[in-house]
N, C-alpha and C. Protein backbone atom coordinates (compact mmCIF):
# COMPACT_ATOMS: atom_id res chain seq x y z
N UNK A 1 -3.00 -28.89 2.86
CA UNK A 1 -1.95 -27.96 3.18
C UNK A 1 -2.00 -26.78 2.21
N UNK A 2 -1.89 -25.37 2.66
CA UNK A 2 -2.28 -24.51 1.61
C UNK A 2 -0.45 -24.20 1.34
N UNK A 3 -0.25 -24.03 0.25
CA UNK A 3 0.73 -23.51 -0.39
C UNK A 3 0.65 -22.06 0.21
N UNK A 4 2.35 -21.94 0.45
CA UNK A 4 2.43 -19.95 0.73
C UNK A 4 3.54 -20.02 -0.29
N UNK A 5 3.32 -18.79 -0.95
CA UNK A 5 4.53 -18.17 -1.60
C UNK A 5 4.80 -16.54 -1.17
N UNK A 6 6.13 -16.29 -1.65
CA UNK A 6 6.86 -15.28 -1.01
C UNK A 6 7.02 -14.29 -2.14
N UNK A 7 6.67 -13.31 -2.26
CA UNK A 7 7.09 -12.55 -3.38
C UNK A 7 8.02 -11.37 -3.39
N UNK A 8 9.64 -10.90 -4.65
CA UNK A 8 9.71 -9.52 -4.18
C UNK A 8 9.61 -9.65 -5.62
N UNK A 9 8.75 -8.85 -5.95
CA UNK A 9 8.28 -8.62 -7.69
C UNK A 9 9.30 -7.58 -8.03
N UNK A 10 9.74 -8.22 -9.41
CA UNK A 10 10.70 -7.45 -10.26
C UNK A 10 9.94 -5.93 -10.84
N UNK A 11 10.66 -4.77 -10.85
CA UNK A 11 9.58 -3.59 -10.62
C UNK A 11 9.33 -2.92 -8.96
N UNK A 12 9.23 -3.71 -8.14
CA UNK A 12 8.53 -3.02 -7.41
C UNK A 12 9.49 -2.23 -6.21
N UNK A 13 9.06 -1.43 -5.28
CA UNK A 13 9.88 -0.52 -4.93
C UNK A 13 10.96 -1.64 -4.10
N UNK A 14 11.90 -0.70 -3.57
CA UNK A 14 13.13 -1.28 -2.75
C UNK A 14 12.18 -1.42 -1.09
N UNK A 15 12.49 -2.08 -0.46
CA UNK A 15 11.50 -2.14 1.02
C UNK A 15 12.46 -1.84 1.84
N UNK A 16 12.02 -1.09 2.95
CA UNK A 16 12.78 -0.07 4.26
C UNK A 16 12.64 -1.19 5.18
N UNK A 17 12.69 -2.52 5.15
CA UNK A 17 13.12 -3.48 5.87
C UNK A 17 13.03 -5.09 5.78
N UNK A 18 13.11 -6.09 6.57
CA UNK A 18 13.47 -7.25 6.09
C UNK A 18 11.82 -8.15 5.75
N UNK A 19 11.88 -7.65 4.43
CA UNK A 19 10.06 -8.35 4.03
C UNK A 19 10.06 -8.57 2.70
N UNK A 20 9.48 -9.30 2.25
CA UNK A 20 8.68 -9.59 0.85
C UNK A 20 7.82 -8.62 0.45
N UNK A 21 7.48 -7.93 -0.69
CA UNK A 21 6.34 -7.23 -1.01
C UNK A 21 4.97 -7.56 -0.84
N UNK A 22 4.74 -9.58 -1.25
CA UNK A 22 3.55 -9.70 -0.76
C UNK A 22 4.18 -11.31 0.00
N UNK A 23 2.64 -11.88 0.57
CA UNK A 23 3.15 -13.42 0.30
C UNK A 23 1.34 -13.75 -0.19
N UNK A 24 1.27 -15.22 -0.63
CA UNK A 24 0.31 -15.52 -1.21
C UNK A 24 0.33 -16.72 -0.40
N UNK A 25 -1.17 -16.76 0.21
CA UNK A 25 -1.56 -18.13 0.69
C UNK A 25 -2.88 -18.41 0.11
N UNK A 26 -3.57 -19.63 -0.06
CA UNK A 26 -4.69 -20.08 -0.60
C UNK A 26 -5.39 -19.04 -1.39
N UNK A 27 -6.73 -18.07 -1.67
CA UNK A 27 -6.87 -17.69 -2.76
C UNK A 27 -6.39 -16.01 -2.33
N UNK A 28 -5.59 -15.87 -1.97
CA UNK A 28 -5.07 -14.63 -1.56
C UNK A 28 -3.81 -13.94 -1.49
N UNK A 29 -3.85 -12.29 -1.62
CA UNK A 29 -1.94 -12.03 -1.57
C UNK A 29 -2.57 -11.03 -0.81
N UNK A 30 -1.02 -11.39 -0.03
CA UNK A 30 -1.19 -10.10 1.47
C UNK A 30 0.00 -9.24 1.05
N UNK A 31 -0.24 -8.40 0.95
CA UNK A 31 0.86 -7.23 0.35
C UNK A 31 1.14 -6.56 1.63
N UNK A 32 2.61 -6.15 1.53
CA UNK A 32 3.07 -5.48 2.44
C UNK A 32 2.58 -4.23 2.36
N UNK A 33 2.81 -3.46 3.62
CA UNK A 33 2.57 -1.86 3.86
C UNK A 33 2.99 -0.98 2.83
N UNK A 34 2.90 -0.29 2.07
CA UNK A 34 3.84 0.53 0.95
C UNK A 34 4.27 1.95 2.26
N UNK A 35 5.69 2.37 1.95
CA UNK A 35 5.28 3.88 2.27
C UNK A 35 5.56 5.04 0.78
N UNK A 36 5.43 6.61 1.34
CA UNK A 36 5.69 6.86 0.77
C UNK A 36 6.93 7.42 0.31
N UNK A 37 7.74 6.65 -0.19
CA UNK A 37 9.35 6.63 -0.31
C UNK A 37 9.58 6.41 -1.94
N UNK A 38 10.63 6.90 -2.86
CA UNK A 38 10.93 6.50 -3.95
C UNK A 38 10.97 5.33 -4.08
N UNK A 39 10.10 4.69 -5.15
CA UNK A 39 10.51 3.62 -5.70
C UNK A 39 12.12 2.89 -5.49
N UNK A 40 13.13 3.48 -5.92
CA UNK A 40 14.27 3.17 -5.73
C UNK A 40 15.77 3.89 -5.10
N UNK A 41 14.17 4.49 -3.67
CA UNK A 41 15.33 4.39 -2.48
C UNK A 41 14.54 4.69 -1.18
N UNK A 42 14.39 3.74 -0.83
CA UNK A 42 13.46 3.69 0.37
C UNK A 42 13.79 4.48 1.60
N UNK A 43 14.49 5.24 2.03
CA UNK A 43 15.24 6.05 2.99
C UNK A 43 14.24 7.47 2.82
N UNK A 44 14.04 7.99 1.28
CA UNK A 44 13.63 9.05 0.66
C UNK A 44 12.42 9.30 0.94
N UNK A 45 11.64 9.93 1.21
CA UNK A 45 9.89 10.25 1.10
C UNK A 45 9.99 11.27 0.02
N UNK A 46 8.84 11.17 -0.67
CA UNK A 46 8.47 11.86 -1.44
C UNK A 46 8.03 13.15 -0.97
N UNK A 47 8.47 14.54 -1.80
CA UNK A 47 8.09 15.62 -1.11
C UNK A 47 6.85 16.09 -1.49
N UNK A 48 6.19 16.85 -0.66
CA UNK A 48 5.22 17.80 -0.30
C UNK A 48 4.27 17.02 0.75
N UNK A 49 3.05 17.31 0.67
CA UNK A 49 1.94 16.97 1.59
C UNK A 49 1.15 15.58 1.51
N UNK A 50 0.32 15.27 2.50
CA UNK A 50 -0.54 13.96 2.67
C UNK A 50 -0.66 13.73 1.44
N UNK A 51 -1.62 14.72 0.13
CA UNK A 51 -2.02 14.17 -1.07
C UNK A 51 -0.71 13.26 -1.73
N UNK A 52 0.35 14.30 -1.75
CA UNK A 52 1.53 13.27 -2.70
C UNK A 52 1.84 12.23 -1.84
N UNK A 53 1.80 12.25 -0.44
CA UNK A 53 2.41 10.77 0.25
C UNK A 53 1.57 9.94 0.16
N UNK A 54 0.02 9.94 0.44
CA UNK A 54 -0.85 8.64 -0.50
C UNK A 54 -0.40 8.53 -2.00
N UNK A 55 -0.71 9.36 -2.76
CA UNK A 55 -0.29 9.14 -4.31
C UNK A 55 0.73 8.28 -4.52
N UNK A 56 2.21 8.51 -3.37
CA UNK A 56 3.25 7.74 -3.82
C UNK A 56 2.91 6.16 -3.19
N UNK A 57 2.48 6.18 -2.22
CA UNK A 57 1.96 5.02 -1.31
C UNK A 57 1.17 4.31 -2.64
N UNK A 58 0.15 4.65 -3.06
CA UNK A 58 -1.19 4.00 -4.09
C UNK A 58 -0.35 3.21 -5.04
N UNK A 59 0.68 4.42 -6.03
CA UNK A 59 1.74 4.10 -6.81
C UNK A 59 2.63 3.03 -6.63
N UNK A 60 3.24 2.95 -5.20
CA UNK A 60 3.90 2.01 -5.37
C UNK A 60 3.00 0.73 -4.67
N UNK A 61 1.93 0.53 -4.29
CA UNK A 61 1.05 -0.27 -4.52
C UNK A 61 0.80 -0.74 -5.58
N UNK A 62 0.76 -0.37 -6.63
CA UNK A 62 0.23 -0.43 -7.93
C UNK A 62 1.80 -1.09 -8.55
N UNK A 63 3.19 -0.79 -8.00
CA UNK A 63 3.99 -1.60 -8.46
C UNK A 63 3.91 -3.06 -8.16
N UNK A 64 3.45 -3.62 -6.66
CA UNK A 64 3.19 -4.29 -6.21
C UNK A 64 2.54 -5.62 -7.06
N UNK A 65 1.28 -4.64 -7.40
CA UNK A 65 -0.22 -5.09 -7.76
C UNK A 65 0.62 -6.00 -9.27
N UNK A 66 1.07 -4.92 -9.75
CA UNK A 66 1.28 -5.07 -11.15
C UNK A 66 2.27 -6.59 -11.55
N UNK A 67 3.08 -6.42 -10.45
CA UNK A 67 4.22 -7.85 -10.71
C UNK A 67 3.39 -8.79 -10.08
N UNK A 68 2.42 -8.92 -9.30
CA UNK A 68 1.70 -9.96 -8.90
C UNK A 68 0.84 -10.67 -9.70
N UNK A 69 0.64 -9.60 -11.40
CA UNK A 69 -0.18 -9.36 -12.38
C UNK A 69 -1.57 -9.75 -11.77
N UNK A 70 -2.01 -8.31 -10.97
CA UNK A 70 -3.09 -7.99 -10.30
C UNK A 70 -3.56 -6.58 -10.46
N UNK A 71 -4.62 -5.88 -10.23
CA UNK A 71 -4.98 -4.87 -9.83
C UNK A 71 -5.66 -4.49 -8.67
N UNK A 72 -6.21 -3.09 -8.64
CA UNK A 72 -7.10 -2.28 -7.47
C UNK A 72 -8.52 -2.90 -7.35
N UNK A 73 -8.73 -3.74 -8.87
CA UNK A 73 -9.96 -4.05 -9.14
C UNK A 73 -10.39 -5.19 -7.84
N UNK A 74 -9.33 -6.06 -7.63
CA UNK A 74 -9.17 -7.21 -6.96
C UNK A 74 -8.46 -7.16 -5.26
N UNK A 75 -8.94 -6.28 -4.78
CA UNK A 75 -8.49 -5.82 -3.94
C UNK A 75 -9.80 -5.81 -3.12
N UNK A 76 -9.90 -6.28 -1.75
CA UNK A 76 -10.92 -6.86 -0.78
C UNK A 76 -10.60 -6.40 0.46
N UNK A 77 -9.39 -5.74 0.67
CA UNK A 77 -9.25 -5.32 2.42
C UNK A 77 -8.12 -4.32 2.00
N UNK A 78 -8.40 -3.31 3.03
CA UNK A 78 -7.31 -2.29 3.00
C UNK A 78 -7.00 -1.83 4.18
N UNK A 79 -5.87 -1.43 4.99
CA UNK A 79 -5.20 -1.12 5.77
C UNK A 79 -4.44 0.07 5.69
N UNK A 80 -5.58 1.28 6.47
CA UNK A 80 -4.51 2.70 6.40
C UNK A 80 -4.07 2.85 7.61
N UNK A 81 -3.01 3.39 7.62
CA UNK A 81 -2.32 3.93 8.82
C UNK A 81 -2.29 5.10 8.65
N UNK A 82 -2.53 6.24 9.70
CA UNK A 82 -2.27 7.92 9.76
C UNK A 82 -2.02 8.36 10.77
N UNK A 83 -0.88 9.06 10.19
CA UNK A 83 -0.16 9.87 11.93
C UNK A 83 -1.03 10.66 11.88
N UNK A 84 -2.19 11.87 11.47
CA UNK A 84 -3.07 12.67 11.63
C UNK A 84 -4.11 12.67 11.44
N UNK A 85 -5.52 12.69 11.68
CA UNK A 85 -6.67 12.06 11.57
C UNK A 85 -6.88 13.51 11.04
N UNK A 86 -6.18 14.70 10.92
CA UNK A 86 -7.07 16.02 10.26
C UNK A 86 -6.44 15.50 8.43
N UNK A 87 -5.83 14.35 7.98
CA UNK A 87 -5.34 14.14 7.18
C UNK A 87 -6.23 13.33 6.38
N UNK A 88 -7.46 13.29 6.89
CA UNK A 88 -7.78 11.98 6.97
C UNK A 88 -9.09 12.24 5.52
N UNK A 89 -9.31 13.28 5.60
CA UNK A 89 -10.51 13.38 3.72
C UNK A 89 -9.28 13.39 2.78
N UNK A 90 -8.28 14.62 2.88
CA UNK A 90 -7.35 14.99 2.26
C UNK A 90 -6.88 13.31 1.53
N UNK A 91 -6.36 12.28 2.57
CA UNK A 91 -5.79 11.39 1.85
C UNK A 91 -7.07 10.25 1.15
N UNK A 92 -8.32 10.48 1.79
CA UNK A 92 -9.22 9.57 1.12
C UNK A 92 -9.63 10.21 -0.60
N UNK A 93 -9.22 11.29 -0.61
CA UNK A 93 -9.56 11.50 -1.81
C UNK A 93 -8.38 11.39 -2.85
N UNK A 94 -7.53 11.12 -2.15
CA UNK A 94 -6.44 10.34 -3.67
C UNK A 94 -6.98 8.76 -3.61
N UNK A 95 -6.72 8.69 -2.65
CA UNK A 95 -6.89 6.94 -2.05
C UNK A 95 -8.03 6.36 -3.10
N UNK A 96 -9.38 7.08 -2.95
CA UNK A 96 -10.82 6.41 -3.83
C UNK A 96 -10.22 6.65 -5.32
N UNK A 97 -9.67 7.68 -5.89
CA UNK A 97 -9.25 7.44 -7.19
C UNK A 97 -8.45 6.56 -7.87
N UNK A 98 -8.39 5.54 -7.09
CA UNK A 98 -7.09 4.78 -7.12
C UNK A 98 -8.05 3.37 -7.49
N UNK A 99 -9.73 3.25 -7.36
CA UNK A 99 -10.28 2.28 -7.30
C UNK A 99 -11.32 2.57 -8.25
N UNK A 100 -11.69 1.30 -9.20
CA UNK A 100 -12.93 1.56 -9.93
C UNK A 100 -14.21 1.85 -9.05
N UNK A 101 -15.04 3.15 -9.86
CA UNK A 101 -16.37 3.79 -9.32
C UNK A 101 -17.09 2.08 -8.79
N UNK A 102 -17.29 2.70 -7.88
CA UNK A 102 -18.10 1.36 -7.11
C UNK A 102 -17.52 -0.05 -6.55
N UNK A 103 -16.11 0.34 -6.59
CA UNK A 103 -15.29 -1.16 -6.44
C UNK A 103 -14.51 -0.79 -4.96
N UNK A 104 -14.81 0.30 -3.88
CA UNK A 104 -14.11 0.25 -2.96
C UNK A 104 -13.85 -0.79 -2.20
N UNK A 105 -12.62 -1.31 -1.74
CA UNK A 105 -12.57 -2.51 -0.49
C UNK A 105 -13.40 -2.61 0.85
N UNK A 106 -13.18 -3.32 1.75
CA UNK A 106 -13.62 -2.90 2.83
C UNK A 106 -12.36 -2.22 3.77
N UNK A 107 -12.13 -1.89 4.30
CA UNK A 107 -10.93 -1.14 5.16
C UNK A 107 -11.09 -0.56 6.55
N UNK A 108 -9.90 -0.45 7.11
CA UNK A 108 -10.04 0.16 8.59
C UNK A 108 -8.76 0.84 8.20
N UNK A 109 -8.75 1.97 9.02
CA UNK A 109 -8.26 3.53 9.35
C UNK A 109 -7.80 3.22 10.60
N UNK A 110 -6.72 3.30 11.17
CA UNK A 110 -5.71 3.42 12.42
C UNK A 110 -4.60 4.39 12.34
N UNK A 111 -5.34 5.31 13.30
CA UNK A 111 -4.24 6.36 13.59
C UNK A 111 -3.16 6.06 14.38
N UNK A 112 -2.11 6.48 14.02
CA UNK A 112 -0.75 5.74 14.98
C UNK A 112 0.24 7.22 15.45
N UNK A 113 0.80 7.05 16.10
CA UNK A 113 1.43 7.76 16.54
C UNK A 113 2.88 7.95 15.88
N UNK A 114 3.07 7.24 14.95
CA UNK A 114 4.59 7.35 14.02
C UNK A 114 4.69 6.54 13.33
N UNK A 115 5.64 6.61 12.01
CA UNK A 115 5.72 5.08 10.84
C UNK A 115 6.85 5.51 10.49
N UNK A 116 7.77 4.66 9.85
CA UNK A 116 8.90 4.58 9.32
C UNK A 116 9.50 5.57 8.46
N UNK A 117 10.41 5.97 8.22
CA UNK A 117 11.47 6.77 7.68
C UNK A 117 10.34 8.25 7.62
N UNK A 118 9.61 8.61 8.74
CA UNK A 118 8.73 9.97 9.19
C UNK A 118 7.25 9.94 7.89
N UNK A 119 6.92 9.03 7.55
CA UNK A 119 5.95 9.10 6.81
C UNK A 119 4.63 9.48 7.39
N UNK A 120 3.98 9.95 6.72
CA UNK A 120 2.44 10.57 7.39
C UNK A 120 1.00 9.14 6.95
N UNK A 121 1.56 8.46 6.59
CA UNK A 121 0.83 7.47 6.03
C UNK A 121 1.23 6.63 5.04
N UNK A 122 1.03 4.84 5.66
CA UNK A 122 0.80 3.27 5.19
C UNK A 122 -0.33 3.21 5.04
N UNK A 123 -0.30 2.15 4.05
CA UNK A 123 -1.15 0.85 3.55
C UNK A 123 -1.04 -0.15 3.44
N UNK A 124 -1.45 -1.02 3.68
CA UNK A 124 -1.61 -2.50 3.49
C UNK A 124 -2.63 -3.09 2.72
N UNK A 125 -2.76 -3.90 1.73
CA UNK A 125 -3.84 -4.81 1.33
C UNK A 125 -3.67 -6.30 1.45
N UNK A 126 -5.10 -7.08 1.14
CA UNK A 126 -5.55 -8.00 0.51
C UNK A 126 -6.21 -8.04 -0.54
N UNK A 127 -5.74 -8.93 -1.23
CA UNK A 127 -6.34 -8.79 -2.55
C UNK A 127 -6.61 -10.18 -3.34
N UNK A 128 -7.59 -10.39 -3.72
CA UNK A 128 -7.94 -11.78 -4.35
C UNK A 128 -7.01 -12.37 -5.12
N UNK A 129 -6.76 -13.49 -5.18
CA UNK A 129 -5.32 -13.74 -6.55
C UNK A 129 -6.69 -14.36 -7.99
């Protein structure tokens, strides 16, 4: 029987609905979607363009990561979502800085037609525990 655990890590942002930040089953944590919303007030997006809404997205990934006492290093699958595919270098180039030279995940890119509280872009990971 694999053990699941449920996580909302102390630190990490407030969530825009009824979820855990990650859960952990056998050698793995599935982290929820981040958007890009203040840390501590999820209603809010962060202002200006794609670059700052990945940045805040990565960031509060990285709150995530951090109470799981994990990193980017350990990170094996990624999940972007984009309302605009002309968005789509613009946000890969915050996104790769976010990972050690040579340590990218594997990932898929899904353009969607809308995401929560008007964000231009989610993420999701897996990440090794």
């Amino acid at each position: 029987m694999i053990e699941i655990m449920r996580h909302l890590v102390d630190g990490g942002p407030k969530t825009v609905g009824p979820f855990h930040h990650a859960v952990s089953a056998g050698d793995f944590h599935f982290v929820t979607g981040q958007m890009p919303t203040l840390p501590d007030d999820p209603t809010k997006l962060v202002e200006g363009g794609i670059e700052e809404q990945t940045r805040r997205v990565m960031d509060n990934l990285k709150l995530v990561l951090d109470g799981l006492d994990s990193s980017f290093e350990r990170v094996v699958f990624a999940r972007v979502y984009l309302v605009n595919f002309q968005d789509f270098d613009r946000m890969n180039a915050v996104y790769t800085s976010y990972f050690p030279e040579g340590g990218l995940p594997s990932r898929t890119c899904i353009g969607v037609t809308g995401l929560a509280v008007g964000a231009s872009v989610e993420i999701d990971l897996v990440v090794a525990r």
